[in-house]
C-alpha atoms as a PDB file:
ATOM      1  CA  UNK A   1     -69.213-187.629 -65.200  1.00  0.00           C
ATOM      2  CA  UNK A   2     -65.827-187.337 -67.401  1.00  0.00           C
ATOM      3  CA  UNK A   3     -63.052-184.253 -66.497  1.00  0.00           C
ATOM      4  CA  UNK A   4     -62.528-184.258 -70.361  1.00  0.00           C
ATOM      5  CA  UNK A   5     -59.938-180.837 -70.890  1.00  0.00           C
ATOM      6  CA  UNK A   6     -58.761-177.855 -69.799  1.00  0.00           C
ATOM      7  CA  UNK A   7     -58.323-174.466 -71.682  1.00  0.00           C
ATOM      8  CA  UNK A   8     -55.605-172.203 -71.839  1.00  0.00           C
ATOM      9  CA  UNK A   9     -54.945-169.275 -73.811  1.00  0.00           C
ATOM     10  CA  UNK A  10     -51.196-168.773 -75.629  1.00  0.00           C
ATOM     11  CA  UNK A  11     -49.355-165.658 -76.393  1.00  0.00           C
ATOM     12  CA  UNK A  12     -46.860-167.720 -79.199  1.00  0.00           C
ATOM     13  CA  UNK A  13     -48.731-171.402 -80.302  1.00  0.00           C
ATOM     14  CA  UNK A  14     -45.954-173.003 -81.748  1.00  0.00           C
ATOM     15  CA  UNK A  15     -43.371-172.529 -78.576  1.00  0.00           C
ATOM     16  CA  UNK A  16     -46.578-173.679 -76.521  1.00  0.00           C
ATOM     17  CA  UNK A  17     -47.073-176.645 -79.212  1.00  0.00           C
ATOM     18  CA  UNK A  18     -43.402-177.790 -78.932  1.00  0.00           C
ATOM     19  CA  UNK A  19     -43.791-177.658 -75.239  1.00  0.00           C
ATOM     20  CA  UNK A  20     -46.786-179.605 -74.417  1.00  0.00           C
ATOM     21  CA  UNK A  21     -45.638-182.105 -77.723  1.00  0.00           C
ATOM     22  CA  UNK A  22     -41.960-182.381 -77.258  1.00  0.00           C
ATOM     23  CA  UNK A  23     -41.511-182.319 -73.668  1.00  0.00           C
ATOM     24  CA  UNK A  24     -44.333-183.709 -71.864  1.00  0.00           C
ATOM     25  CA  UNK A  25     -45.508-186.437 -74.832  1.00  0.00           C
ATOM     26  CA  UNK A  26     -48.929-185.040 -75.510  1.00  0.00           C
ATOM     27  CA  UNK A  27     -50.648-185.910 -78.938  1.00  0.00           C
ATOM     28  CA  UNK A  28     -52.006-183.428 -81.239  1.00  0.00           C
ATOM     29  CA  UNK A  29     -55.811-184.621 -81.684  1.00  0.00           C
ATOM     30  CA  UNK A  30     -57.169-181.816 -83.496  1.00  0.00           C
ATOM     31  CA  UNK A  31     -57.934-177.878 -83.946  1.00  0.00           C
ATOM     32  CA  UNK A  32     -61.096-176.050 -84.406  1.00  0.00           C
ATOM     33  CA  UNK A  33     -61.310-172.870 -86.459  1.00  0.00           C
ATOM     34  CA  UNK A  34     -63.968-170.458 -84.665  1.00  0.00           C
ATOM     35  CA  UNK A  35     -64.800-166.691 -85.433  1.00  0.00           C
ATOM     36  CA  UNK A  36     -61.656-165.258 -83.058  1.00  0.00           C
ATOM     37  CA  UNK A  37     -59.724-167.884 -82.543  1.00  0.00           C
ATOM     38  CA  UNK A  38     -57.885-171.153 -82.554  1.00  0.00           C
ATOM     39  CA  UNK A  39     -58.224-174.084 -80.642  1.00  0.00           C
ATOM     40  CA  UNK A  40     -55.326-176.957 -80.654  1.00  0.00           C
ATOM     41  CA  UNK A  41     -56.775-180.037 -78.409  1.00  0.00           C
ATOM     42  CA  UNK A  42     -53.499-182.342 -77.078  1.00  0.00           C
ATOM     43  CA  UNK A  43     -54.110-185.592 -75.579  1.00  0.00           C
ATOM     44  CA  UNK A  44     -52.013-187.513 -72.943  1.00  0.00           C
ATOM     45  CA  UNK A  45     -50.226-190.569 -73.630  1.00  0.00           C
ATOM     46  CA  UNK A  46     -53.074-192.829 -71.898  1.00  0.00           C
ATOM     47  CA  UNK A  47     -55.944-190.600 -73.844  1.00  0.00           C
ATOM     48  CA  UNK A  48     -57.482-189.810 -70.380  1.00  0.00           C
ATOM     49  CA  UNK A  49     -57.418-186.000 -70.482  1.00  0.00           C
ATOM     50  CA  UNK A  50     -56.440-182.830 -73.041  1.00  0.00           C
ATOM     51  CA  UNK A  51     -55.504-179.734 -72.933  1.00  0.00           C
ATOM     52  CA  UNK A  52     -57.253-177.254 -75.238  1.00  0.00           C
ATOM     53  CA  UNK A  53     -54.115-174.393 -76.478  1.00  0.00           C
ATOM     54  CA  UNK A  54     -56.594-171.392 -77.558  1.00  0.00           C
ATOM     55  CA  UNK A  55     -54.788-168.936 -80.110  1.00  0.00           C
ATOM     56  CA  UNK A  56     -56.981-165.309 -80.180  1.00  0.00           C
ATOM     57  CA  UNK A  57     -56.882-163.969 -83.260  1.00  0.00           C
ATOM     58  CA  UNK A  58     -56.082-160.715 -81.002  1.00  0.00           C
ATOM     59  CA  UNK A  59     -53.485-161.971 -78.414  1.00  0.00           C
ATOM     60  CA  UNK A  60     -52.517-159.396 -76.312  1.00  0.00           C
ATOM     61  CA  UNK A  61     -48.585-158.579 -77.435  1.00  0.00           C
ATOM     62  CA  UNK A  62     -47.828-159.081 -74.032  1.00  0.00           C
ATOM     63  CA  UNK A  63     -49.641-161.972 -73.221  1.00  0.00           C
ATOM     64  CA  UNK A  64     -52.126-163.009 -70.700  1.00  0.00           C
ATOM     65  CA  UNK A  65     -51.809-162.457 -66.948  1.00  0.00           C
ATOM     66  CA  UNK A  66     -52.377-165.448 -65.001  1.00  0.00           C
ATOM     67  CA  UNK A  67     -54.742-165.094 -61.896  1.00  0.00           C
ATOM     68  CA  UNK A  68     -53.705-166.062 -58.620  1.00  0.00           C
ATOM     69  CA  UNK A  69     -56.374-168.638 -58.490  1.00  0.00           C
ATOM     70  CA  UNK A  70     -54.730-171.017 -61.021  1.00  0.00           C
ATOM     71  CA  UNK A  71     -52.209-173.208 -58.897  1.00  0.00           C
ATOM     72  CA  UNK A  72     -50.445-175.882 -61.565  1.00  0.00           C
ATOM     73  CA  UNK A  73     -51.068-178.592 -63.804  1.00  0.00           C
ATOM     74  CA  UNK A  74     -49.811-182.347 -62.733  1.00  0.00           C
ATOM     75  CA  UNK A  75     -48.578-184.795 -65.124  1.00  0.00           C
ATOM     76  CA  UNK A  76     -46.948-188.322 -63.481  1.00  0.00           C
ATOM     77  CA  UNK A  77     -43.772-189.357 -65.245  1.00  0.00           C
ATOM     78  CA  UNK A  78     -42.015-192.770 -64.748  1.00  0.00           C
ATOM     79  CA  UNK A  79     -38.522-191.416 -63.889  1.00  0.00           C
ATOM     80  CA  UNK A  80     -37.295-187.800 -63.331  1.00  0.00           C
ATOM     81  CA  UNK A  81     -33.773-188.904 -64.361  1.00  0.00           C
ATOM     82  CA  UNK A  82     -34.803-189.369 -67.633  1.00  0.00           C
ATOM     83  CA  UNK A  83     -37.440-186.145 -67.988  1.00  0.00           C
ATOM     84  CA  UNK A  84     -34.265-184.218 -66.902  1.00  0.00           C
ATOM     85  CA  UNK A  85     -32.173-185.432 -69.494  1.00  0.00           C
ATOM     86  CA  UNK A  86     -35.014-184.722 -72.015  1.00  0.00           C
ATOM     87  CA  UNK A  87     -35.849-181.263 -70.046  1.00  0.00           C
ATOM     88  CA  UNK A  88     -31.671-180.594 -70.700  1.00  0.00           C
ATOM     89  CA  UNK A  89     -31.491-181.944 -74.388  1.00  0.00           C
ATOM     90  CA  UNK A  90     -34.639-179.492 -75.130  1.00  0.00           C
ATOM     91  CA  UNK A  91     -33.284-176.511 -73.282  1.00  0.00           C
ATOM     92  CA  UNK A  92     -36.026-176.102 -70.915  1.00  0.00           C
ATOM     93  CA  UNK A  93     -35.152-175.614 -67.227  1.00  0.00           C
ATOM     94  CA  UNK A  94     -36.590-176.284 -63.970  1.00  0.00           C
ATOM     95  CA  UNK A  95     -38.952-173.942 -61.683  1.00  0.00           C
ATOM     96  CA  UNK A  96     -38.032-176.167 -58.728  1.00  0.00           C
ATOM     97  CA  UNK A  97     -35.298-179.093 -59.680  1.00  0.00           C
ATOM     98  CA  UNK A  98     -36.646-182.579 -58.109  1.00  0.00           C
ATOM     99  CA  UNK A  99     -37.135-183.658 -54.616  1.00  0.00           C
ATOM    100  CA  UNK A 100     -38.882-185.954 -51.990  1.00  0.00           C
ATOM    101  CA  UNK A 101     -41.925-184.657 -50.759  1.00  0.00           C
ATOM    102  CA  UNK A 102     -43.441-187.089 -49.330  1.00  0.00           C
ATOM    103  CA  UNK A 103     -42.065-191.288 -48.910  1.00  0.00           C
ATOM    104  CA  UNK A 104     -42.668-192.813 -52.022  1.00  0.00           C
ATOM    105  CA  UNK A 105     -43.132-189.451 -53.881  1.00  0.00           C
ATOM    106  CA  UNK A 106     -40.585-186.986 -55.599  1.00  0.00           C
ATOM    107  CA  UNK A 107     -41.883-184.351 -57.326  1.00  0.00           C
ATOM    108  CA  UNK A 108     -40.683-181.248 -59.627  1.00  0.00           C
ATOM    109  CA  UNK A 109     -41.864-178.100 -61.508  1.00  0.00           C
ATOM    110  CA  UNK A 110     -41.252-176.366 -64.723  1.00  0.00           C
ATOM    111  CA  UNK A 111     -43.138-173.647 -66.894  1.00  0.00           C
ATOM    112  CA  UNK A 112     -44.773-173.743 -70.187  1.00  0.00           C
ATOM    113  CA  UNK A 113     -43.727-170.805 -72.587  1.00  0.00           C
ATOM    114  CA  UNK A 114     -47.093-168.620 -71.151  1.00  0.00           C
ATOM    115  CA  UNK A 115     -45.890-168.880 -67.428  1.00  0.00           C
ATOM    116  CA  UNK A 116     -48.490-172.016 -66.391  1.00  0.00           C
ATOM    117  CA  UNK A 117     -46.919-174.264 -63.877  1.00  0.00           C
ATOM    118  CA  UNK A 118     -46.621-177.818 -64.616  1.00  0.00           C
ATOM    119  CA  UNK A 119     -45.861-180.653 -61.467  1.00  0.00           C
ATOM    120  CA  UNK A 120     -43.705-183.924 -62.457  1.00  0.00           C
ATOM    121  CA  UNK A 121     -44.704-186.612 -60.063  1.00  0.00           C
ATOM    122  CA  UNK A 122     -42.620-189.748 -59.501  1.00  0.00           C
ATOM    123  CA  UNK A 123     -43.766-192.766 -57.543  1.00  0.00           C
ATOM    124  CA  UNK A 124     -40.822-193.599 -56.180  1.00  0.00           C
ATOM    125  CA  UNK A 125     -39.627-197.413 -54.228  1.00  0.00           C
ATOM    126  CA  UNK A 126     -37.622-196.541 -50.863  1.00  0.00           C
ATOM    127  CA  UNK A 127     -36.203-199.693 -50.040  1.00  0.00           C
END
């Protein structure tokens, strides 16, 4: 068995397309037109997983609530110097700026324009 995407719903799809596109280097694949909806599938840079951006014809004005259930989404990125000078350039911010969490491992959050968490994981060499 193949994890193959995950679904989220978005109050405003093009701030949620310039996020997941722009910032964290995920491919537009393709959309599918159903009776109430949208769907935008994105595909990571090593076309191992997608997310699927779902755009209701009747969005709530306010958005959607997010349940306490949902924890965060984990990407890996090579160096969190350079995501932070592409996080800066885009005017996005940090949740929680970087730090060690465990040896070998720094780690940092920010939020996608519907409130979702999103982990940045660096493998880091402590010599």
């Amino acid at each position: 068995m193949k994890f193959l995407h995950t679904m989220i719903r978005v109050k405003d799809l093009q701030k949620s397309l310039d996020f997941y596109q722009n910032l964290l280097n995920m491919t537009f694949v393709k959309k599918k037109r159903l009776d109430d909806c949208e769907l935008y599938f994105l595909e990571d840079e090593e076309h191992t997983a997608q997310i699927e951006l779902t755009y209701n014809d009747d969005t709530p004005e306010n958005g959607y609530k997010n349940g306490n259930a949902f924890g965060h989404f984990a990407f890996s990125v090579n160096s969190l110097d350079k995501f932070t000078e592409k996080l800066n350039n885009l005017g996005y911010e940090y949740l929680y700026e970087p730090f060690v969490i465990f040896s070998g491992t720094k780690i940092a959050f920010v939020k996608d324009p519907d409130g979702n968490e999103i982990e940045l994981i660096e493998k880091i060499n402590e010599n």
